[in-house]
PDB file of N, CA and C in Angstrom:
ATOM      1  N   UNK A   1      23.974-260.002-103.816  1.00  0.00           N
ATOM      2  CA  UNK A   1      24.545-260.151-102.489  1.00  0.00           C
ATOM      3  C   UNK A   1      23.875-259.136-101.569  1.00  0.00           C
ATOM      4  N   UNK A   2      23.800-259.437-100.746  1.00  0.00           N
ATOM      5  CA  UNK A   2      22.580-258.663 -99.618  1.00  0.00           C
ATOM      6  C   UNK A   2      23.575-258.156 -98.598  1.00  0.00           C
ATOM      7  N   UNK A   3      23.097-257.206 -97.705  1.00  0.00           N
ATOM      8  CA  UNK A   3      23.779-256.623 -96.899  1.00  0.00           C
ATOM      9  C   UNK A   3      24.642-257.196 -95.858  1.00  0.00           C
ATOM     10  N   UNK A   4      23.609-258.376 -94.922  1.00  0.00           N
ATOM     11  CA  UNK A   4      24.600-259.431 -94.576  1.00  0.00           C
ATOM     12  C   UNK A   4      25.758-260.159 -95.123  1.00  0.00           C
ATOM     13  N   UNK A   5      25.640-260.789 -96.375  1.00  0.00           N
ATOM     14  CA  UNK A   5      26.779-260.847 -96.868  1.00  0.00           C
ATOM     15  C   UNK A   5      28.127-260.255 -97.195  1.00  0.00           C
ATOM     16  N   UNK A   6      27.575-259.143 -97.503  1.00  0.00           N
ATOM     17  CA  UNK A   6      28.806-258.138 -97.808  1.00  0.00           C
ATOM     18  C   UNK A   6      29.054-257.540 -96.086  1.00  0.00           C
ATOM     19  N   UNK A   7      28.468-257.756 -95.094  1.00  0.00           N
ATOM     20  CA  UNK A   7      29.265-257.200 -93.471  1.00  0.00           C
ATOM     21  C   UNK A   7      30.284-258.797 -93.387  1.00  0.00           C
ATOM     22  N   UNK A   8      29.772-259.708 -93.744  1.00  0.00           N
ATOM     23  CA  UNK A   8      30.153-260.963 -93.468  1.00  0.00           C
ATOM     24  C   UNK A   8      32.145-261.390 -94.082  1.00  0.00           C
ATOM     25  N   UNK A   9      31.624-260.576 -95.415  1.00  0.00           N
ATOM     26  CA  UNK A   9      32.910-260.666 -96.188  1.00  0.00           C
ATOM     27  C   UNK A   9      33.740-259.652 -95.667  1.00  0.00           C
ATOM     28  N   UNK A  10      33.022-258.818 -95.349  1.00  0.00           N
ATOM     29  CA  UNK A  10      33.924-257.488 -94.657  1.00  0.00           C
ATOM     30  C   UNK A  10      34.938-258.124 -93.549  1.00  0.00           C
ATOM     31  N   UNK A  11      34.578-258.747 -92.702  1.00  0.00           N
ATOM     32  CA  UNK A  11      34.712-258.980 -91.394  1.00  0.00           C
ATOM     33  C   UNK A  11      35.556-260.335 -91.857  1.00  0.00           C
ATOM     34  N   UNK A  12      35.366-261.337 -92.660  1.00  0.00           N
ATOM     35  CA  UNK A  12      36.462-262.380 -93.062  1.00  0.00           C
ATOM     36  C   UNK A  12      37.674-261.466 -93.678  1.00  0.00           C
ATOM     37  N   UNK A  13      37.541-260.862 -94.348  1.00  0.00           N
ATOM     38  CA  UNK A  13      38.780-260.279 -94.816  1.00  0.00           C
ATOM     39  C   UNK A  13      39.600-259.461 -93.689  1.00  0.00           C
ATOM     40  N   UNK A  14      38.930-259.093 -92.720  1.00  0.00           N
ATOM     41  CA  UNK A  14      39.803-258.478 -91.833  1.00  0.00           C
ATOM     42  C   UNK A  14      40.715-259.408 -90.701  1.00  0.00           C
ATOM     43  N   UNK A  15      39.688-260.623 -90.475  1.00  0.00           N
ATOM     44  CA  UNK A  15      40.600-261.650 -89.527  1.00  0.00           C
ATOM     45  C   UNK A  15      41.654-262.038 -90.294  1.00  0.00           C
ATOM     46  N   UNK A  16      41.052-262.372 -91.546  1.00  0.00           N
ATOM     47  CA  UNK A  16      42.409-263.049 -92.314  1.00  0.00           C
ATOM     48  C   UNK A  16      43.238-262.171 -92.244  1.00  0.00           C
ATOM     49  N   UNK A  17      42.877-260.942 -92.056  1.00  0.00           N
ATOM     50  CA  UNK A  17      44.658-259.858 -91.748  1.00  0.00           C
ATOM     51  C   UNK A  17      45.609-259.925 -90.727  1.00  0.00           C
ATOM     52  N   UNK A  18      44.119-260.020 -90.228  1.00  0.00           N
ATOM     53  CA  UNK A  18      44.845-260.050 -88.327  1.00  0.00           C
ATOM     54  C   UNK A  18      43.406-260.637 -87.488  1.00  0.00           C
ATOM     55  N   UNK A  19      44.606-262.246 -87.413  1.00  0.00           N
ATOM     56  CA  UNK A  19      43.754-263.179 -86.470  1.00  0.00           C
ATOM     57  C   UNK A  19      43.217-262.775 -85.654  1.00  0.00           C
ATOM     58  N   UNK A  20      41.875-262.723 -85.254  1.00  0.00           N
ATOM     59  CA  UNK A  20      41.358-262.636 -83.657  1.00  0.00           C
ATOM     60  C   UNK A  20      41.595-261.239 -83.157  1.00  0.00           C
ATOM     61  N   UNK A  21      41.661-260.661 -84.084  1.00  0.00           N
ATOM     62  CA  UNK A  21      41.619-259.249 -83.828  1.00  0.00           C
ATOM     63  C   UNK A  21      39.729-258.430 -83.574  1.00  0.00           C
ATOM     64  N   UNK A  22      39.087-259.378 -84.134  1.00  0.00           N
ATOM     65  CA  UNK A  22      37.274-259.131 -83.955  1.00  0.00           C
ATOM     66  C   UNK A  22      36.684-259.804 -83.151  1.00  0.00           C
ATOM     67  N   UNK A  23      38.007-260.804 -81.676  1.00  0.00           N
ATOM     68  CA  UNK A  23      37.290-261.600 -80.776  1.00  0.00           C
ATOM     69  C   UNK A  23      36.936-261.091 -79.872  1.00  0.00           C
ATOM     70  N   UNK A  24      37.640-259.488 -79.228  1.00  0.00           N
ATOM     71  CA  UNK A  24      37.331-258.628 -78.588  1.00  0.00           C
ATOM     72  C   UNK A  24      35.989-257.097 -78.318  1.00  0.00           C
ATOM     73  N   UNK A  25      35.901-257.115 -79.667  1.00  0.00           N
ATOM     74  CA  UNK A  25      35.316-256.161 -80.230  1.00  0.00           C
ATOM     75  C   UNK A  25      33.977-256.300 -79.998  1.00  0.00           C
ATOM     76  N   UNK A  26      32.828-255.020 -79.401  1.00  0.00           N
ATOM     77  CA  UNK A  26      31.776-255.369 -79.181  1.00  0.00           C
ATOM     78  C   UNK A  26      30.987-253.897 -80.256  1.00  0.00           C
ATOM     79  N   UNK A  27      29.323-254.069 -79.954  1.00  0.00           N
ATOM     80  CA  UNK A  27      28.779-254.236 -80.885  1.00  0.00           C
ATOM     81  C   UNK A  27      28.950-252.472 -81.499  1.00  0.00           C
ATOM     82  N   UNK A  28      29.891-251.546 -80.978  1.00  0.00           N
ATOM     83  CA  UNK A  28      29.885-250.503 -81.370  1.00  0.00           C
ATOM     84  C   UNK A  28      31.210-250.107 -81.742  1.00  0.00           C
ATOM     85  N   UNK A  29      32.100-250.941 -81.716  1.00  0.00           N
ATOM     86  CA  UNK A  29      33.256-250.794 -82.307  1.00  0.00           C
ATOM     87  C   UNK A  29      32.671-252.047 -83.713  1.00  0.00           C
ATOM     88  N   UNK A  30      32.066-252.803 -84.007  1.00  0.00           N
ATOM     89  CA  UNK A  30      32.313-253.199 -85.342  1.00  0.00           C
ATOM     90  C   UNK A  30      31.293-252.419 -86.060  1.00  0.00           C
ATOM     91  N   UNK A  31      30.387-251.693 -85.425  1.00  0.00           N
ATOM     92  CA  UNK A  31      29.734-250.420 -85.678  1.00  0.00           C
ATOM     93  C   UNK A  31      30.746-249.154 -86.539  1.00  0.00           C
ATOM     94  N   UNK A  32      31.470-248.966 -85.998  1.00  0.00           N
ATOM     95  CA  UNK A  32      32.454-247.966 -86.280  1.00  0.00           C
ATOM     96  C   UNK A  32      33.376-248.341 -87.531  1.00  0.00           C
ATOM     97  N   UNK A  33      33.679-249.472 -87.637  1.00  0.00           N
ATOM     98  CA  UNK A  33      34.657-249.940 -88.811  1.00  0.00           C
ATOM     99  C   UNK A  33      34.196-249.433 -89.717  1.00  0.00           C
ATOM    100  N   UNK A  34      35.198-248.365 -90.303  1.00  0.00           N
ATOM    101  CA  UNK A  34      34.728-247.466 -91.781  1.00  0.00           C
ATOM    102  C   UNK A  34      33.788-248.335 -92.966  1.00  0.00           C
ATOM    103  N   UNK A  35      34.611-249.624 -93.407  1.00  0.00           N
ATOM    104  CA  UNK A  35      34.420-250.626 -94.275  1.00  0.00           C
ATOM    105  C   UNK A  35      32.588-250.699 -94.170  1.00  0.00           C
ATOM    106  N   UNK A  36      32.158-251.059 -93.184  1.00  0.00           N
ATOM    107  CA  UNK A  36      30.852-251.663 -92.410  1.00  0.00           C
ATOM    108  C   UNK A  36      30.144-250.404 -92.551  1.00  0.00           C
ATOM    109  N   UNK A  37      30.935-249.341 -91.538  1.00  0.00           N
ATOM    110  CA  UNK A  37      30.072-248.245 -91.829  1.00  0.00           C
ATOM    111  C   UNK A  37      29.314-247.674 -93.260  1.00  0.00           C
ATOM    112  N   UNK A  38      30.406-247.831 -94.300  1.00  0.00           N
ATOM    113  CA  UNK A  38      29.842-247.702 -95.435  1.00  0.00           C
ATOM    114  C   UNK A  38      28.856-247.921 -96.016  1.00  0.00           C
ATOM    115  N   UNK A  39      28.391-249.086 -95.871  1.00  0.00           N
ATOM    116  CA  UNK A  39      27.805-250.085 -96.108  1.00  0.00           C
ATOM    117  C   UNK A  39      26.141-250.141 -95.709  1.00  0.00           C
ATOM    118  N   UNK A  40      26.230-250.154 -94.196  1.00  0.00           N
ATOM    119  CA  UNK A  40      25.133-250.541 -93.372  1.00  0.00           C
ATOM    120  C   UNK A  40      23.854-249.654 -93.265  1.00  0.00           C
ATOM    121  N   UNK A  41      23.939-248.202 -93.896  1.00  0.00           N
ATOM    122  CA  UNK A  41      23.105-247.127 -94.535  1.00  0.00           C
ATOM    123  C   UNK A  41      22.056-247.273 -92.943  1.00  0.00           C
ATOM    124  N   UNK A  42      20.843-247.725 -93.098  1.00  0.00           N
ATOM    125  CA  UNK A  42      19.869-247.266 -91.974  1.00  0.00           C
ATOM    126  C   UNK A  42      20.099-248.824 -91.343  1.00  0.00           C
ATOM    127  N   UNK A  43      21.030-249.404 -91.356  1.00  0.00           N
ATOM    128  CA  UNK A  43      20.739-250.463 -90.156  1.00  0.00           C
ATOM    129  C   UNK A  43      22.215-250.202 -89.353  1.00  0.00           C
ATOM    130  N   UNK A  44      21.916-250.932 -88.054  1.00  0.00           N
ATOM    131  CA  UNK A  44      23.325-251.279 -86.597  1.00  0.00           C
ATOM    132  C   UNK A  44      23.120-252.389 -85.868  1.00  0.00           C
ATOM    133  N   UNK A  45      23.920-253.131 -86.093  1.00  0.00           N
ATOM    134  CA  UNK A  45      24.442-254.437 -85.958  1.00  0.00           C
ATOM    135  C   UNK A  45      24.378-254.728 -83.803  1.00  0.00           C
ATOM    136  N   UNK A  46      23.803-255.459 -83.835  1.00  0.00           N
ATOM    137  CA  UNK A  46      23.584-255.721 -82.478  1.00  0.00           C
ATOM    138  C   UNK A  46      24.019-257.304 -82.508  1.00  0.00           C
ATOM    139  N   UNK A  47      24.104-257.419 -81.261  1.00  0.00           N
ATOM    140  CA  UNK A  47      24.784-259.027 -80.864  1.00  0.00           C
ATOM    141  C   UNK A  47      25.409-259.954 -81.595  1.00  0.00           C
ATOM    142  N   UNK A  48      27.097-258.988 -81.648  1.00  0.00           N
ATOM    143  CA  UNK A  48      27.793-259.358 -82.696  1.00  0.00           C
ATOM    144  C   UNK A  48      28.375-260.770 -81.825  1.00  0.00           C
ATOM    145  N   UNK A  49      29.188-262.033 -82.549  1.00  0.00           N
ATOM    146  CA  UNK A  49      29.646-262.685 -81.805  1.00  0.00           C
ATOM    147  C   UNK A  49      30.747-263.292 -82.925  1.00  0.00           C
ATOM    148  N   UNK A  50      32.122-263.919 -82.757  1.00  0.00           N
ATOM    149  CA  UNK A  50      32.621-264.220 -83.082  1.00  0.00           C
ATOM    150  C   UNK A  50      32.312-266.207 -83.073  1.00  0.00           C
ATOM    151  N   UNK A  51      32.251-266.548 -84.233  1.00  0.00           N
ATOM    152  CA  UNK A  51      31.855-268.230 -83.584  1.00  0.00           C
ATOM    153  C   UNK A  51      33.387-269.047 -84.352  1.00  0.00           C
ATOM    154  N   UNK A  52      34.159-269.353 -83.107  1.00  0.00           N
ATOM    155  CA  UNK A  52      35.340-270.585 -83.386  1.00  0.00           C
ATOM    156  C   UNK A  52      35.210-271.444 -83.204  1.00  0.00           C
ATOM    157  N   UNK A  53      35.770-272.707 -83.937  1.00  0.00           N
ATOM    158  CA  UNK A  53      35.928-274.033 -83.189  1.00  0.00           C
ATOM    159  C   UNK A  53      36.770-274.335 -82.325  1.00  0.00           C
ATOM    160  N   UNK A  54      36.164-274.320 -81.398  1.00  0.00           N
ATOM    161  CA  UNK A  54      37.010-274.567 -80.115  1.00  0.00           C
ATOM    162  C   UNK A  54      36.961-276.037 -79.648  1.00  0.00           C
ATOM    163  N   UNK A  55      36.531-276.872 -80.411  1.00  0.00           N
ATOM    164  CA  UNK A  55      36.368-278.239 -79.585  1.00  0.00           C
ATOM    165  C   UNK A  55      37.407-278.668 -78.977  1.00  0.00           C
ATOM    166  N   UNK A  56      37.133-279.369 -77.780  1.00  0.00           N
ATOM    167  CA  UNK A  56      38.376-279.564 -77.436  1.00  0.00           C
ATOM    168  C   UNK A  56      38.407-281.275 -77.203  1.00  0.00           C
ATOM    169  N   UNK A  57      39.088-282.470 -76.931  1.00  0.00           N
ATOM    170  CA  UNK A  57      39.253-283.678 -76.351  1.00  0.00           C
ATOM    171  C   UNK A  57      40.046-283.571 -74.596  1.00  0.00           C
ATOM    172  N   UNK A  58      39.639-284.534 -73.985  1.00  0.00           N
ATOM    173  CA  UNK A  58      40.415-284.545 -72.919  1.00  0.00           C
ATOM    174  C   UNK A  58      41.281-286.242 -73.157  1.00  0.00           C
ATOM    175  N   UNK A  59      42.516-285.920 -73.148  1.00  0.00           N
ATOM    176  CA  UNK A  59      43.487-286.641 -73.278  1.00  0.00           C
ATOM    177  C   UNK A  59      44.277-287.161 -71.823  1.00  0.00           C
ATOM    178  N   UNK A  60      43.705-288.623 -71.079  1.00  0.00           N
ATOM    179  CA  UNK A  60      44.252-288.593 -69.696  1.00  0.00           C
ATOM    180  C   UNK A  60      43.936-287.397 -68.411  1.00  0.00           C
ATOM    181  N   UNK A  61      45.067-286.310 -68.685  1.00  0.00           N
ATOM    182  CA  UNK A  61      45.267-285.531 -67.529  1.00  0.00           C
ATOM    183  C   UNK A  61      45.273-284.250 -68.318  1.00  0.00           C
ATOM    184  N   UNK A  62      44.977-284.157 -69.149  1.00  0.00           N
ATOM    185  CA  UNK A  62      45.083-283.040 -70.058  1.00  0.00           C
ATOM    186  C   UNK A  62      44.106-282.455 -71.138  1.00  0.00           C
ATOM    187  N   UNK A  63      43.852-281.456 -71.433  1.00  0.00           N
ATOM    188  CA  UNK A  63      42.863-281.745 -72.670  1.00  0.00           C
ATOM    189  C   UNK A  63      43.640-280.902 -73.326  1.00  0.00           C
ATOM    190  N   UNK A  64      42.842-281.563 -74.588  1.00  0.00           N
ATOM    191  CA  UNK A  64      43.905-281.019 -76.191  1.00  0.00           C
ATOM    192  C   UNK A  64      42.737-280.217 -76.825  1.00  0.00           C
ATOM    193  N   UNK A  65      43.083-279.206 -77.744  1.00  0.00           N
ATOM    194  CA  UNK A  65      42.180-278.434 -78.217  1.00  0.00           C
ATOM    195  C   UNK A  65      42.727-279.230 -79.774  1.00  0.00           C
ATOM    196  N   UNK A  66      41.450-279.709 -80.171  1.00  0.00           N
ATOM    197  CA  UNK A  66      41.401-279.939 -81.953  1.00  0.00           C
ATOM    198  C   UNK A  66      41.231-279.274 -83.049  1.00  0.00           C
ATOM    199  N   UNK A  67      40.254-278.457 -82.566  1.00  0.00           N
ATOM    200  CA  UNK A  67      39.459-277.444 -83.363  1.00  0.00           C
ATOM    201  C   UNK A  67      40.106-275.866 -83.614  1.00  0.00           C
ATOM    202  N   UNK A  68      41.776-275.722 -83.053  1.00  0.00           N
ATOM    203  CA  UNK A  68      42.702-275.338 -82.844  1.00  0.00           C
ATOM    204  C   UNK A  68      42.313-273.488 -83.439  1.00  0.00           C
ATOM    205  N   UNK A  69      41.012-273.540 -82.559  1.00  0.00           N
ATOM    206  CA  UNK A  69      40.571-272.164 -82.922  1.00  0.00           C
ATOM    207  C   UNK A  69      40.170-271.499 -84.382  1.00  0.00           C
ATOM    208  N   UNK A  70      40.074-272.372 -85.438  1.00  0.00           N
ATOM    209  CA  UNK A  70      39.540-271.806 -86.689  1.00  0.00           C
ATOM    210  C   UNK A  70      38.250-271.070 -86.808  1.00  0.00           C
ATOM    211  N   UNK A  71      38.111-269.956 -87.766  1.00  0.00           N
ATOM    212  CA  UNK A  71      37.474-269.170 -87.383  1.00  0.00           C
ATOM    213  C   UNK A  71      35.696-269.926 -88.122  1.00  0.00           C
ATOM    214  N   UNK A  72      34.648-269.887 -87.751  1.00  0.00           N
ATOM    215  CA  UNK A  72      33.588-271.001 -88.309  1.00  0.00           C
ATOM    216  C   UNK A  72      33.064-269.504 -89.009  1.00  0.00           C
ATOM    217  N   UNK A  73      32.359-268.416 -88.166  1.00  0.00           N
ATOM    218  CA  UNK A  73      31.666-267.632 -89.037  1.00  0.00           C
ATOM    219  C   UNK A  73      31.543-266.396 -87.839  1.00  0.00           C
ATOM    220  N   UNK A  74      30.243-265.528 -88.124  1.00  0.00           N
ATOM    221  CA  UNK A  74      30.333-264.399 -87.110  1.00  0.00           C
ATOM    222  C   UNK A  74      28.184-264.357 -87.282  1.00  0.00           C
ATOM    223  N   UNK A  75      27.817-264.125 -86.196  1.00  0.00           N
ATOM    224  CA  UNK A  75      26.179-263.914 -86.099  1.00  0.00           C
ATOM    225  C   UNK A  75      26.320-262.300 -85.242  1.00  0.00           C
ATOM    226  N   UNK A  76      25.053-262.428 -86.033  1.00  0.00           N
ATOM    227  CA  UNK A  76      24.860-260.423 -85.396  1.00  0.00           C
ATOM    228  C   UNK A  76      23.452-260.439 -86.004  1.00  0.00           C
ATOM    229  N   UNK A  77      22.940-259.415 -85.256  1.00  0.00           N
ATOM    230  CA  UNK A  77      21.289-258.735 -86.070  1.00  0.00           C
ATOM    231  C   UNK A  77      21.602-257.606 -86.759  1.00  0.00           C
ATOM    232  N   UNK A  78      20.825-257.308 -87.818  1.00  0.00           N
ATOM    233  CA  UNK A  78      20.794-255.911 -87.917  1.00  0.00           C
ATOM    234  C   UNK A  78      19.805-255.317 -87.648  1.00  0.00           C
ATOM    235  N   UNK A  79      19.342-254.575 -87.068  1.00  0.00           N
ATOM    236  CA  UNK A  79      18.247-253.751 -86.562  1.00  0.00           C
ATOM    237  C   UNK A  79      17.974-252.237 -87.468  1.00  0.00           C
ATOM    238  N   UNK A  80      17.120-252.054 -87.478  1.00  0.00           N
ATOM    239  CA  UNK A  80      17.060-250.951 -88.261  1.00  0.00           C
ATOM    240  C   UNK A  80      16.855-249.180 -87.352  1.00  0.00           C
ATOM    241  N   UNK A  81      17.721-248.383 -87.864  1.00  0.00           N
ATOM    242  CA  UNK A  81      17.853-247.344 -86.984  1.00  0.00           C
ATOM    243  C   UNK A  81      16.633-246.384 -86.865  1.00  0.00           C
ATOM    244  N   UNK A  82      17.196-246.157 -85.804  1.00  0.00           N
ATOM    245  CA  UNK A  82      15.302-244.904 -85.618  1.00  0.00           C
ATOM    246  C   UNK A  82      15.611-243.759 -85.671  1.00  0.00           C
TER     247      UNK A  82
END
């Protein structure tokens, strides 16, 4: 398992704690998460993004969300530190 993977699992196990708690968070606060920090040795995570399904339908006068926000995955770089 490679480094991405294990930030990847990091970061599923934490939504599953608390939903949407990493939809806010930018690229130096998931920097900071002890878990990650551990981990990430000479690299830092740049253009973190949260990716949901948000699809939505428009129903008449209304639109309905289907995709009722499930979480799909998370993209980021890692860059290596100087």
């Amino acid at each position: 398992m490679d480094i991405d993977d294990k930030i990847r699992d990091i970061l599923h196990s934490l939504d599953s704690k608390n939903p949407g708690c990493l939809d806010l968070l930018d690229d130096n606060a998931i920097n900071n998460i002890p878990e990650i920090k551990a981990i990430r040795y000479k690299w830092h995570i740049r253009d973190f993004k949260v990716n949901r399904d948000n699809e939505t339908i428009i129903i008449r006068d209304y639109t309905k969300n289907i995709g009722c926000n499930k979480l799909k995955g998370f993209s980021f770089k890692l860059i290596p530190k100087i």
